[in-house]
C-alpha atoms as a PDB file:
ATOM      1  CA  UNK A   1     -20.809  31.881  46.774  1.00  0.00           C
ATOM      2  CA  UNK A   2     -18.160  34.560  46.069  1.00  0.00           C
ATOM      3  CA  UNK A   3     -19.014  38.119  47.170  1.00  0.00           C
ATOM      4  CA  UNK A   4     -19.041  40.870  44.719  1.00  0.00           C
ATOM      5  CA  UNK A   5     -16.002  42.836  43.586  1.00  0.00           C
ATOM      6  CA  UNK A   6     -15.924  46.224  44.406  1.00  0.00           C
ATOM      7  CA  UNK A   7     -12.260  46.154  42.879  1.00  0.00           C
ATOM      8  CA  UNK A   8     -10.300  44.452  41.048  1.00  0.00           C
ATOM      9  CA  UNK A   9      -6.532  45.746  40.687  1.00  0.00           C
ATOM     10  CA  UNK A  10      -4.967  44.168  36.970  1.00  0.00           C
ATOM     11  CA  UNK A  11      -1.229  44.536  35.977  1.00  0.00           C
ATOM     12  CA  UNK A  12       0.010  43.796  32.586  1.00  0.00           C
ATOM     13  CA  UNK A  13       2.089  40.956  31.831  1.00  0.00           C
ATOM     14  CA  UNK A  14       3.369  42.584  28.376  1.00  0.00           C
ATOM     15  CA  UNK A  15       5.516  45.479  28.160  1.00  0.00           C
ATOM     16  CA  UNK A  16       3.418  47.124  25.118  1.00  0.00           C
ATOM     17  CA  UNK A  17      -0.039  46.881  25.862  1.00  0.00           C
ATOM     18  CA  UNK A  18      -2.912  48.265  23.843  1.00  0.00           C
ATOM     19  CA  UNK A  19      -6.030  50.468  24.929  1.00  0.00           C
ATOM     20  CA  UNK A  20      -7.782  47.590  23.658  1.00  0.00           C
ATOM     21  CA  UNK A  21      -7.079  44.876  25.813  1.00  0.00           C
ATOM     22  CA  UNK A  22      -7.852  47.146  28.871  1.00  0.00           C
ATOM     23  CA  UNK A  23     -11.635  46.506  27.101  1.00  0.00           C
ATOM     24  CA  UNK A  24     -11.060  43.303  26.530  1.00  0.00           C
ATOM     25  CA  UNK A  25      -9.884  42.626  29.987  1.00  0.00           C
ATOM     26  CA  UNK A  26     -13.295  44.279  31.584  1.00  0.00           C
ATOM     27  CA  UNK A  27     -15.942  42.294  28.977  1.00  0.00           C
ATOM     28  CA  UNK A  28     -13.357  38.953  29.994  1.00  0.00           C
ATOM     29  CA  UNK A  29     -14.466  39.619  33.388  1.00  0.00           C
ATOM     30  CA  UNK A  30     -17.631  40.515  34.123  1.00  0.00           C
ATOM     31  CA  UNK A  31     -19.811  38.013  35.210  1.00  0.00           C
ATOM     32  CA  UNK A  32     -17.202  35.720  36.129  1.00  0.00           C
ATOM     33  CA  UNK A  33     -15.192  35.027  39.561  1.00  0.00           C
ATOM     34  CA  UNK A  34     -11.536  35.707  39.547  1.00  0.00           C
ATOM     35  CA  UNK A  35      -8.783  35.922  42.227  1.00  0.00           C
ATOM     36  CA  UNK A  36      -5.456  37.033  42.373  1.00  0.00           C
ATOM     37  CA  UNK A  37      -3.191  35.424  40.122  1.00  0.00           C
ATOM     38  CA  UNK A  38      -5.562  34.519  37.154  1.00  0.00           C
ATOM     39  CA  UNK A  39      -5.066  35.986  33.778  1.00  0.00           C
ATOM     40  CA  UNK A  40      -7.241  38.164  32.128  1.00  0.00           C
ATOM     41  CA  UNK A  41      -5.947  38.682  28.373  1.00  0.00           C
ATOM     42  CA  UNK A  42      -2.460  40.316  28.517  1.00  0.00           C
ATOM     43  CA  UNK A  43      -3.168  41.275  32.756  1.00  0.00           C
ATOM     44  CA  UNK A  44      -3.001  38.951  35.766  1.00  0.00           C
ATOM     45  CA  UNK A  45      -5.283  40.177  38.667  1.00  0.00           C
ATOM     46  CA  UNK A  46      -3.029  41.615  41.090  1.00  0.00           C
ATOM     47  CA  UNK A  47      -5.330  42.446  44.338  1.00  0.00           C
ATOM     48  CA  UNK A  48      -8.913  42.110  44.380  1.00  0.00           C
ATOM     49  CA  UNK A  49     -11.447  44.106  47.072  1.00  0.00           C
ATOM     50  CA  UNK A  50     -12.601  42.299  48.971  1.00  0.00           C
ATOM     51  CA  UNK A  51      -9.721  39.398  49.254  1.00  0.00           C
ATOM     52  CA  UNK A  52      -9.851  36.376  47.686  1.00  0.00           C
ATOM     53  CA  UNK A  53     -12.302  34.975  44.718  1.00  0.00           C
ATOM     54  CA  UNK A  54     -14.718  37.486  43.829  1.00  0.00           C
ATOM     55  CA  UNK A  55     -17.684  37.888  41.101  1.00  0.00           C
ATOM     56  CA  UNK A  56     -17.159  40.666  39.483  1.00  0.00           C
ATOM     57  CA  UNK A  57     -20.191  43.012  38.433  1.00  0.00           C
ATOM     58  CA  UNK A  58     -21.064  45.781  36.455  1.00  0.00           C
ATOM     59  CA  UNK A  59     -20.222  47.862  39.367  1.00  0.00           C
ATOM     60  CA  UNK A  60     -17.023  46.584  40.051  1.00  0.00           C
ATOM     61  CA  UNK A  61     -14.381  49.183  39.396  1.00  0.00           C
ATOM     62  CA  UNK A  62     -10.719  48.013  37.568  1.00  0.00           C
ATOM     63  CA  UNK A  63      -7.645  49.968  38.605  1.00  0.00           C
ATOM     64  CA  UNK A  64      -4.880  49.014  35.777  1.00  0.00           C
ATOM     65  CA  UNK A  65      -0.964  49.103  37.780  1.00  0.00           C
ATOM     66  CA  UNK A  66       1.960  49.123  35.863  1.00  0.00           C
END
């Protein structure tokens, strides 16, 4: 079992990104396990706290990098 993601660090794969997929992004995600690499929408998840898969939860904060 994955532990929980405390955070999950996303950066954007498309130069021109909307406000909206930021939202989409975080519903894409919660609930489910991702790890570094995987796409979420228009972001691939960059860094993820604690390493490696994690599940991420309603608690889990998402820090958007350029």
């Amino acid at each position: 079992m994955s532990p929980d993601a405390k955070v999950v660090v996303l950066k954007q794969t498309e130069e021109r990104v909307a406000e909206f997929h930021r939202y989409a992004a975080r519903l894409k995600a919660k609930g489910r396990i991702v790890a570094p690499g995987d796409m979420l929408i228009v972001y691939r998840v960059d860094k993820t706290i604690p390493d490696g898969p994690v599940l991420v939860t309603e608690n889990t904060e998402f820090v958007f990098a350029n």
